[in-house]
N, C-alpha and C. Protein backbone atom coordinates (compact mmCIF):
# COMPACT_ATOMS: atom_id res chain seq x y z
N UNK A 1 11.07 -44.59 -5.99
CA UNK A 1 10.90 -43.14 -6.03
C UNK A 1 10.85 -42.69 -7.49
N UNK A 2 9.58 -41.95 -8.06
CA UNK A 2 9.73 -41.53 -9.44
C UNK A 2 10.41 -40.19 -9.39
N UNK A 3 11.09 -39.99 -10.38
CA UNK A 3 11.43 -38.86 -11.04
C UNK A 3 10.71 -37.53 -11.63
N UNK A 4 11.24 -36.43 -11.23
CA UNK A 4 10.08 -35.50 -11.52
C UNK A 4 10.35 -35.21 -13.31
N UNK A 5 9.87 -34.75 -14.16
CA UNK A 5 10.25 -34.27 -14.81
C UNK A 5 10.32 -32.92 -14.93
N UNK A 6 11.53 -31.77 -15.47
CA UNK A 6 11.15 -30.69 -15.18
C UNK A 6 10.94 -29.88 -16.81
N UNK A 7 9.94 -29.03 -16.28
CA UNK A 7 9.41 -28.58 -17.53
C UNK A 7 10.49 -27.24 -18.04
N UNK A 8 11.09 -27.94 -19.10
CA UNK A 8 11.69 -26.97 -20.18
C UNK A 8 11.47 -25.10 -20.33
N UNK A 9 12.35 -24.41 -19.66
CA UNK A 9 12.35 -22.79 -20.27
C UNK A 9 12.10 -22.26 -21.57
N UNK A 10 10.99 -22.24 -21.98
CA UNK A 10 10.86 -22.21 -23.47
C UNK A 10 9.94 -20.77 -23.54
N UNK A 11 9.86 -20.10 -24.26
CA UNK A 11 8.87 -18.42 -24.37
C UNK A 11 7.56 -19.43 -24.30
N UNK A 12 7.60 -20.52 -24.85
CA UNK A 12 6.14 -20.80 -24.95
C UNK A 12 5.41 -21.35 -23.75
N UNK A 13 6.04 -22.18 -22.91
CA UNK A 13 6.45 -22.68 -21.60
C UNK A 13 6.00 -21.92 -20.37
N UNK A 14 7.07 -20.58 -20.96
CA UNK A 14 5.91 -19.35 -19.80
C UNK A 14 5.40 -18.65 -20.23
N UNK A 15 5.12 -18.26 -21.29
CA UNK A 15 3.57 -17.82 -21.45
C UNK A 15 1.87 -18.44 -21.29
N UNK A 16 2.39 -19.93 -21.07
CA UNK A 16 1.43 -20.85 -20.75
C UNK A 16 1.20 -20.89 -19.65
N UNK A 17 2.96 -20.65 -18.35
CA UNK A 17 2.89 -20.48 -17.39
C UNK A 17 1.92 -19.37 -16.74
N UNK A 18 2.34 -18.27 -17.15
CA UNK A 18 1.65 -16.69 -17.06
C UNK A 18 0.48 -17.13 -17.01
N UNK A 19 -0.51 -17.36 -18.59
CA UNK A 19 -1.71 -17.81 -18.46
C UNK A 19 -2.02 -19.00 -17.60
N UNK A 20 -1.69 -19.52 -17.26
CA UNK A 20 -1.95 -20.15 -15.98
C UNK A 20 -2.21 -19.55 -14.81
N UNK A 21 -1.33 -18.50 -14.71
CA UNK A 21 -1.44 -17.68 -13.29
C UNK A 21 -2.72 -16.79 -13.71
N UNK A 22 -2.97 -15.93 -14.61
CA UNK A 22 -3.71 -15.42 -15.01
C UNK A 22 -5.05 -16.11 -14.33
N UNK A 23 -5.28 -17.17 -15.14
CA UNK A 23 -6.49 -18.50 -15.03
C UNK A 23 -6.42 -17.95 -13.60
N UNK A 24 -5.66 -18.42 -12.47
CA UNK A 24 -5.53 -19.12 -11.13
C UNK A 24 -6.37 -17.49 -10.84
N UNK A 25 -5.49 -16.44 -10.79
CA UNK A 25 -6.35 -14.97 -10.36
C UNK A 25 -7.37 -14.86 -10.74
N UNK A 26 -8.19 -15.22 -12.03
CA UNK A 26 -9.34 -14.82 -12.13
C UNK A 26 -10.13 -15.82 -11.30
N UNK A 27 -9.73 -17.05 -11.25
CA UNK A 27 -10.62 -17.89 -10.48
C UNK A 27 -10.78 -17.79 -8.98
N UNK A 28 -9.91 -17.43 -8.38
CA UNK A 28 -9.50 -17.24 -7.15
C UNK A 28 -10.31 -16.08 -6.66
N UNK A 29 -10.69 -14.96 -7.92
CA UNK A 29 -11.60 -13.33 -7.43
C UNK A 29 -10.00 -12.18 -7.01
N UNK A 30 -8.93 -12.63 -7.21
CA UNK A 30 -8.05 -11.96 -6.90
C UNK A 30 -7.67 -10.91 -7.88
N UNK A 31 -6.83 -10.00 -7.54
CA UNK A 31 -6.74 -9.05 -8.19
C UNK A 31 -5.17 -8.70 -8.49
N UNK A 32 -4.97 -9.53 -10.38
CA UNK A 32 -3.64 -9.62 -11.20
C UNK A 32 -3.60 -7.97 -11.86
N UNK A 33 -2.37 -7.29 -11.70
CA UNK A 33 -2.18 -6.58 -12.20
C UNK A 33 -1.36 -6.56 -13.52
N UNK A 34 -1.97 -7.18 -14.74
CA UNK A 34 -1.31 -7.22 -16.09
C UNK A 34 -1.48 -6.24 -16.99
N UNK A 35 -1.16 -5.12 -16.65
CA UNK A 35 -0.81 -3.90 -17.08
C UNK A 35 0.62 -3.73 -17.86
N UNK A 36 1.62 -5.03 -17.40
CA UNK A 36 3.33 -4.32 -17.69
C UNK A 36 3.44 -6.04 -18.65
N UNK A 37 1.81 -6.88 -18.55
CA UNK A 37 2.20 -8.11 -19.73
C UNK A 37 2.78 -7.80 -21.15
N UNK A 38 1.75 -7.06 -21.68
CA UNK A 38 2.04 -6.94 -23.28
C UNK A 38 3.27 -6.37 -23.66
N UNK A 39 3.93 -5.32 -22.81
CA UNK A 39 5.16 -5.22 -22.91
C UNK A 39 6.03 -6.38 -22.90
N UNK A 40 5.70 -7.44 -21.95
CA UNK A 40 7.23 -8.78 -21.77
C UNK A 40 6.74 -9.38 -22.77
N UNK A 41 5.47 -9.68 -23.29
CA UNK A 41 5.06 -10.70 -24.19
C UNK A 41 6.06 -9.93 -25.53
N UNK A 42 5.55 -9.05 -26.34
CA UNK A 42 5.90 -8.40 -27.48
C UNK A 42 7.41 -8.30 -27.29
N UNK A 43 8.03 -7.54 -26.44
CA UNK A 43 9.24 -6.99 -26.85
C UNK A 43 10.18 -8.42 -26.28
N UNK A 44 10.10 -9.16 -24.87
CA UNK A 44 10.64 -10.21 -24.59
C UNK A 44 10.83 -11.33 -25.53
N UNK A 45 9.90 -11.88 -25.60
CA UNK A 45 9.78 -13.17 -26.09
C UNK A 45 9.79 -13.06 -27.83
N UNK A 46 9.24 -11.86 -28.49
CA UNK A 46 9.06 -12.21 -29.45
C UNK A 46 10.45 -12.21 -30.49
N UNK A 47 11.74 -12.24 -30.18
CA UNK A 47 12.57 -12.25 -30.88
C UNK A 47 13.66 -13.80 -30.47
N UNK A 48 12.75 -14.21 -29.39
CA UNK A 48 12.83 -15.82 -29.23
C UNK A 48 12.30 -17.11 -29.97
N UNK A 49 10.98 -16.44 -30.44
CA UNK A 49 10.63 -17.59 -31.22
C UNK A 49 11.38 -18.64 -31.75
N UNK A 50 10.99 -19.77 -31.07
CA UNK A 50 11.36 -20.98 -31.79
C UNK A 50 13.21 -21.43 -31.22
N UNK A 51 13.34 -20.60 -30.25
CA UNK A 51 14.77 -20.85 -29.44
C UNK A 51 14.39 -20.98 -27.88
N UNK A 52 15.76 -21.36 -27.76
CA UNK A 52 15.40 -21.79 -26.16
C UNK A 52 16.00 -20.58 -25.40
N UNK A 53 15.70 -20.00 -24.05
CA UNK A 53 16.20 -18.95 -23.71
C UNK A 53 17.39 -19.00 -23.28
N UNK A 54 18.18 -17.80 -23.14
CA UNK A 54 19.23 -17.90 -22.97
C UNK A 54 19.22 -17.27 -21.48
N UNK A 55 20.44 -17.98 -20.60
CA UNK A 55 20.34 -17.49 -19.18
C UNK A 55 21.78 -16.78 -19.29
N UNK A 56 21.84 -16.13 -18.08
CA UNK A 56 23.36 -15.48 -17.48
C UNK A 56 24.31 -16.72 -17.28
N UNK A 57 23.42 -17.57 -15.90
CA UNK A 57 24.09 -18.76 -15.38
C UNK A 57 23.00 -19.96 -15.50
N UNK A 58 23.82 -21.04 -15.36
CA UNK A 58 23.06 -22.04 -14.89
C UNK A 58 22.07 -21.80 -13.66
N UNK A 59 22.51 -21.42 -12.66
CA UNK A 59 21.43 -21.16 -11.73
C UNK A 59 20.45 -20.73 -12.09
N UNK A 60 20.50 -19.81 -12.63
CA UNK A 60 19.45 -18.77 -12.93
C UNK A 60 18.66 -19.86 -14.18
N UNK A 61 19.12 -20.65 -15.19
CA UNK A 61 18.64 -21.66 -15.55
C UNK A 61 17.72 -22.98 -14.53
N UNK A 62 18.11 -22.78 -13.83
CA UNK A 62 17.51 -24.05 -12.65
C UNK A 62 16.63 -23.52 -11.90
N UNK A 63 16.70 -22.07 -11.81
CA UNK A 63 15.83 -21.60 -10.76
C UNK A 63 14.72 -21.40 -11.61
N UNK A 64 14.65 -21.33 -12.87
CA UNK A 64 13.50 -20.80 -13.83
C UNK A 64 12.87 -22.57 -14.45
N UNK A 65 13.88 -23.42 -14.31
CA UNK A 65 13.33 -25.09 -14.44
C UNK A 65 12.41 -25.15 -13.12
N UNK A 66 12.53 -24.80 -11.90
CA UNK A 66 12.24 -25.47 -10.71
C UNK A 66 10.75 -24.46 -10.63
N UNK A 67 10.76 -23.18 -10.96
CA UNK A 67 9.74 -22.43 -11.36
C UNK A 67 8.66 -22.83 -11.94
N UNK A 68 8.88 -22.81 -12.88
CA UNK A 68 8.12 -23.63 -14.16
C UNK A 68 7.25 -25.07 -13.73
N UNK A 69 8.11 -26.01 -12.74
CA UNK A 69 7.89 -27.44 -12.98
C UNK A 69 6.94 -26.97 -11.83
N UNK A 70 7.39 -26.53 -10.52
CA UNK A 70 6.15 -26.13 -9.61
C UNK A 70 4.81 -25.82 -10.14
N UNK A 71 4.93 -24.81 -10.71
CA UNK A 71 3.68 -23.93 -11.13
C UNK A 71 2.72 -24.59 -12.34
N UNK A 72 3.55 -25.38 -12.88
CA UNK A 72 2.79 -26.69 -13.39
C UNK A 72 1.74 -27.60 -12.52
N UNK A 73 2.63 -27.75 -11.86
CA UNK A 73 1.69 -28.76 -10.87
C UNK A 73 0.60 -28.03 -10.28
N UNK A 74 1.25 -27.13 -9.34
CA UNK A 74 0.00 -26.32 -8.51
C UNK A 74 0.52 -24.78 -8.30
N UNK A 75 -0.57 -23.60 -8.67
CA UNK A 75 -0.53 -22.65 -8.57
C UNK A 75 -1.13 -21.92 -7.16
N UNK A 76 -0.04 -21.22 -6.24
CA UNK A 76 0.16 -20.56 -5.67
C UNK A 76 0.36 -19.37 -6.12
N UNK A 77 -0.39 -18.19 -4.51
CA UNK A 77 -0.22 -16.49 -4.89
C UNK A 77 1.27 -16.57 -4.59
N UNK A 78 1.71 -17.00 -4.00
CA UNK A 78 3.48 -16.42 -3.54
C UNK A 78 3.94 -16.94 -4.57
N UNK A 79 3.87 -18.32 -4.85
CA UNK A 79 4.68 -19.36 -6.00
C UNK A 79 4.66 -18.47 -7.68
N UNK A 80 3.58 -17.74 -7.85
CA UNK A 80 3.26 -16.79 -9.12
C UNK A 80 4.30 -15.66 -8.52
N UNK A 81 3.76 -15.24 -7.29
CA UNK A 81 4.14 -13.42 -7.50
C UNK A 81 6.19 -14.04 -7.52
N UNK A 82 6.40 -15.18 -6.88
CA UNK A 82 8.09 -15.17 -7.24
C UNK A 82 8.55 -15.35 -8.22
N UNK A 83 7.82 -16.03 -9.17
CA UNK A 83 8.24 -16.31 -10.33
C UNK A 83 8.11 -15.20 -11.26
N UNK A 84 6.89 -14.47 -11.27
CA UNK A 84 6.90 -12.83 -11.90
C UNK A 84 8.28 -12.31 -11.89
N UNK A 85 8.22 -12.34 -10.23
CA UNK A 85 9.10 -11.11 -9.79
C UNK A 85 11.11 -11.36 -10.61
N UNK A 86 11.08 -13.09 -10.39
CA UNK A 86 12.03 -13.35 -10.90
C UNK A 86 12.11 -13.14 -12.58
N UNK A 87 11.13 -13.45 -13.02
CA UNK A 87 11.94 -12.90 -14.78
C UNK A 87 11.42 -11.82 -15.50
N UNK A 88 11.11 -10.61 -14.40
CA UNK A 88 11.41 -9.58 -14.32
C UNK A 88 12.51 -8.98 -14.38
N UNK A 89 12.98 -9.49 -13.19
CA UNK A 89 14.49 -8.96 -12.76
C UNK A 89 15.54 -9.24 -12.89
N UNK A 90 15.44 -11.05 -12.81
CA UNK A 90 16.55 -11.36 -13.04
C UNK A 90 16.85 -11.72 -15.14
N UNK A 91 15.82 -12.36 -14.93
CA UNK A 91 15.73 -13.00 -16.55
C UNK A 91 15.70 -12.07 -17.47
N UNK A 92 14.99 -10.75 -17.43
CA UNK A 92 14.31 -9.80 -18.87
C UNK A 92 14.90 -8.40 -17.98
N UNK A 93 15.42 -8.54 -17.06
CA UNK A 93 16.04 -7.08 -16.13
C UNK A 93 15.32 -6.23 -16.74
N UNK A 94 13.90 -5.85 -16.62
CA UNK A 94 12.99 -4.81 -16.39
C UNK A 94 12.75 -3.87 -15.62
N UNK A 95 12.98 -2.72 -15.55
CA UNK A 95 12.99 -2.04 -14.51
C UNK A 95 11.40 -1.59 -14.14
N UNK A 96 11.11 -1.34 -13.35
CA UNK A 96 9.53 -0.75 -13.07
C UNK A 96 8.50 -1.44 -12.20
N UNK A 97 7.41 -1.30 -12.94
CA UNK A 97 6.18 -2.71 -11.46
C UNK A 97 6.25 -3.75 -12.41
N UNK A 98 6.15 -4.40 -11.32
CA UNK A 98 6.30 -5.90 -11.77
C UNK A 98 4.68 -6.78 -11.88
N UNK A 99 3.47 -7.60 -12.45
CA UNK A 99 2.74 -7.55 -12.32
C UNK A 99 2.97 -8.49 -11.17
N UNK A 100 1.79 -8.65 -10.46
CA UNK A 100 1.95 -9.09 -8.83
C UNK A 100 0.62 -9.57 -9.03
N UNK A 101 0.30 -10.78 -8.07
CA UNK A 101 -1.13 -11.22 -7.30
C UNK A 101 -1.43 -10.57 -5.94
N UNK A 102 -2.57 -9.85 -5.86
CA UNK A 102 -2.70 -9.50 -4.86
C UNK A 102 -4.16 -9.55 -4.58
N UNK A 103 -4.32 -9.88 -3.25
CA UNK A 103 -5.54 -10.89 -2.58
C UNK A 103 -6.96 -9.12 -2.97
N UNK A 104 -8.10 -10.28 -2.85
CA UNK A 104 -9.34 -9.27 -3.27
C UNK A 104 -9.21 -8.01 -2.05
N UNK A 105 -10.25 -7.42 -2.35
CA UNK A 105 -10.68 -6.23 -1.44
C UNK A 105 -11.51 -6.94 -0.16
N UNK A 106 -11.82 -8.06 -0.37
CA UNK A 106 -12.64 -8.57 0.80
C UNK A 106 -11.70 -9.75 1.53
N UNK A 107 -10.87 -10.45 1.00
CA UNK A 107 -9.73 -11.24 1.42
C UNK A 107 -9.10 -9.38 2.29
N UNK A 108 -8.87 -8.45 1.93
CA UNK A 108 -8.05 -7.84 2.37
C UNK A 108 -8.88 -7.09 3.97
N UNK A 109 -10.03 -7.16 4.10
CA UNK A 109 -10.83 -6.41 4.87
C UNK A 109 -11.00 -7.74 5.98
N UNK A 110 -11.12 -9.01 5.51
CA UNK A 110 -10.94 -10.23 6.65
C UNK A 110 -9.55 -10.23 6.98
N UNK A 111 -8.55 -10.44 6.16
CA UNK A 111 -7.39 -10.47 7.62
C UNK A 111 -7.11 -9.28 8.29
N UNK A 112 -7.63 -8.39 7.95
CA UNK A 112 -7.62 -6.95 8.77
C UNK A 112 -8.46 -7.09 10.24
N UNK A 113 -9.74 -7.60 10.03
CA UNK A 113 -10.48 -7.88 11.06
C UNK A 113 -10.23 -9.09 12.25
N UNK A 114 -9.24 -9.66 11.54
CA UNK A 114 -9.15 -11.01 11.78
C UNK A 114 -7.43 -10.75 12.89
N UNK A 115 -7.11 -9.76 12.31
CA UNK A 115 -6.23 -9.33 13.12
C UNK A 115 -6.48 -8.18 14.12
N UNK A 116 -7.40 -7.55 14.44
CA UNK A 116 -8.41 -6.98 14.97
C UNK A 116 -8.28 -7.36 15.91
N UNK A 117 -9.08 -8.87 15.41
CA UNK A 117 -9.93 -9.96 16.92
C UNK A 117 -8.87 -10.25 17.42
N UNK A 118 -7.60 -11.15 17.01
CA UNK A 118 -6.15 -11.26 17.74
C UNK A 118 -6.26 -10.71 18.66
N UNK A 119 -5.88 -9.09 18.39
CA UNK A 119 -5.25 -8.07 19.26
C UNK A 119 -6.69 -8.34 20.85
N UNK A 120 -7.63 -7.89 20.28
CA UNK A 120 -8.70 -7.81 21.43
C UNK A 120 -8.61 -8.91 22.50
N UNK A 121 -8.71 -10.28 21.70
CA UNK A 121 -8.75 -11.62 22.32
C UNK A 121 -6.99 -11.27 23.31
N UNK A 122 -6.53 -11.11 22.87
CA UNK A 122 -4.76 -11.17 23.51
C UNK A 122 -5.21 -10.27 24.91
N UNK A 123 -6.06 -9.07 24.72
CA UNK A 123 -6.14 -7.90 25.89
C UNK A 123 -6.95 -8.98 26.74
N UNK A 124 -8.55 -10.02 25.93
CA UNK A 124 -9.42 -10.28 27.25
C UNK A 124 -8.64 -11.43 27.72
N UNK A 125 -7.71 -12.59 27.40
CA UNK A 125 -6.93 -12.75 28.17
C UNK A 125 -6.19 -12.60 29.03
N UNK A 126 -5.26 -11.33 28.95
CA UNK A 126 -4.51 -10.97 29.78
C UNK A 126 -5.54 -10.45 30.99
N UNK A 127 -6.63 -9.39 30.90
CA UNK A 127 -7.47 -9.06 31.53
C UNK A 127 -8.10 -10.48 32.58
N UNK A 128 -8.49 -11.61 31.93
CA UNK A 128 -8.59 -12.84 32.53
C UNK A 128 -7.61 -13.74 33.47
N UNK A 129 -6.36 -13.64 32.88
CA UNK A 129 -5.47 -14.37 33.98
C UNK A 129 -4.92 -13.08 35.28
N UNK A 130 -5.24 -11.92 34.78
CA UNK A 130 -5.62 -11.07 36.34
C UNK A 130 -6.46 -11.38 37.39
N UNK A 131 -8.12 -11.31 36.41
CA UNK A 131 -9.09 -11.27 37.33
C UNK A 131 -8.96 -12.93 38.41
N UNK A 132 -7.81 -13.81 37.89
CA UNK A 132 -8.14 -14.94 38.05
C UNK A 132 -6.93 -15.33 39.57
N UNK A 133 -5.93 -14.36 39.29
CA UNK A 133 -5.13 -13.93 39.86
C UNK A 133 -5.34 -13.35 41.00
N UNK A 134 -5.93 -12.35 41.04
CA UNK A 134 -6.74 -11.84 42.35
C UNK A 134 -8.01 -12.55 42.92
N UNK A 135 -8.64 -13.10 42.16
CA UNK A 135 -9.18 -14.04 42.92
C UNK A 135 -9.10 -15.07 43.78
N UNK A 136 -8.05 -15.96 42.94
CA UNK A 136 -7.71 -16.96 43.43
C UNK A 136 -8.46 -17.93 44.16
N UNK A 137 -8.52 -18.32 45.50
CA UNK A 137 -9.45 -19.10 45.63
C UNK A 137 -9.88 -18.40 46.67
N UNK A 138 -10.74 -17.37 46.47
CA UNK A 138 -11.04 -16.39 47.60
C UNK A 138 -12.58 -16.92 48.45
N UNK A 139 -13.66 -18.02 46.81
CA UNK A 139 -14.59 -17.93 47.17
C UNK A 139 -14.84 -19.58 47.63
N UNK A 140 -13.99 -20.39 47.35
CA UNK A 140 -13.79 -21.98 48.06
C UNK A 140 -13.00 -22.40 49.23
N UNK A 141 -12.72 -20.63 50.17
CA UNK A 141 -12.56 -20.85 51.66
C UNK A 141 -13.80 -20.92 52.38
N UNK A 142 -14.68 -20.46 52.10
CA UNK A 142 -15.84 -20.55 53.28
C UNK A 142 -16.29 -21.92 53.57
């Protein structure tokens, strides 16, 4: 069994991370709201340079290792929007919007429809194990 390695909490670390997610939204056609970046970049990180961050707890240290080492490997919309959301809140306690991934205008108009068809398909079923019900075998007595 190999060992994972986990990638180091460093300002530089996630800002590579970020741009990563960044990358992943534009490629994806999704729609990143980095409106509240230049604020964490400038005022966060920049009085870190060249240090390692400092946490509350260890947890909160491990949860931002286990972050990191994921999102390395493979970028996910949930796996980004938790990790946002986490050093937002917990790490840089920011109050306000948080930037978020959120699926296109046409990703958003298919699972709408798509839940649509559900609902309909659920009615011509039920409608079906009626008609099937009253039938029964009404027409393989003769």
């Amino acid at each position: 069994m190999t060992r994972v390695t986990q990638v180091e909490a460093t300002p530089q670390n996630i800002n590579d991370t970020i741009f990563m997610i960044s990358q992943y939204a534009n490629d994806k056609g999704y729609v990143f709201n980095e409106s509240t970046m230049p604020a964490f970049r400038e005022n966060s990180l920049a009085f870190w340079q060249g240090k390692k961050l400092e946490f509350d707890s260890k947890t909160k240290k491990k949860v931002c290792h286990n972050y990191l080492t994921r999102l390395s490997k493979n970028v996910t919309m949930r796996q980004a929007n938790l990790f946002l959301h986490f050093m937002w809140r917990q790490i840089m306690k920011i109050e306000g919007p948080v930037p978020k991934i959120q699926p296109s205008e046409r990703e958003f108009k298919i699972r709408q429809a798509r839940k649509a068809w559900k609902t309909a398909f659920t009615e011509s079923e039920k409608l079906r194990n009626e008609y099937k019900e009253i039938k029964g075998d009404f027409f393989k007595m003769k």
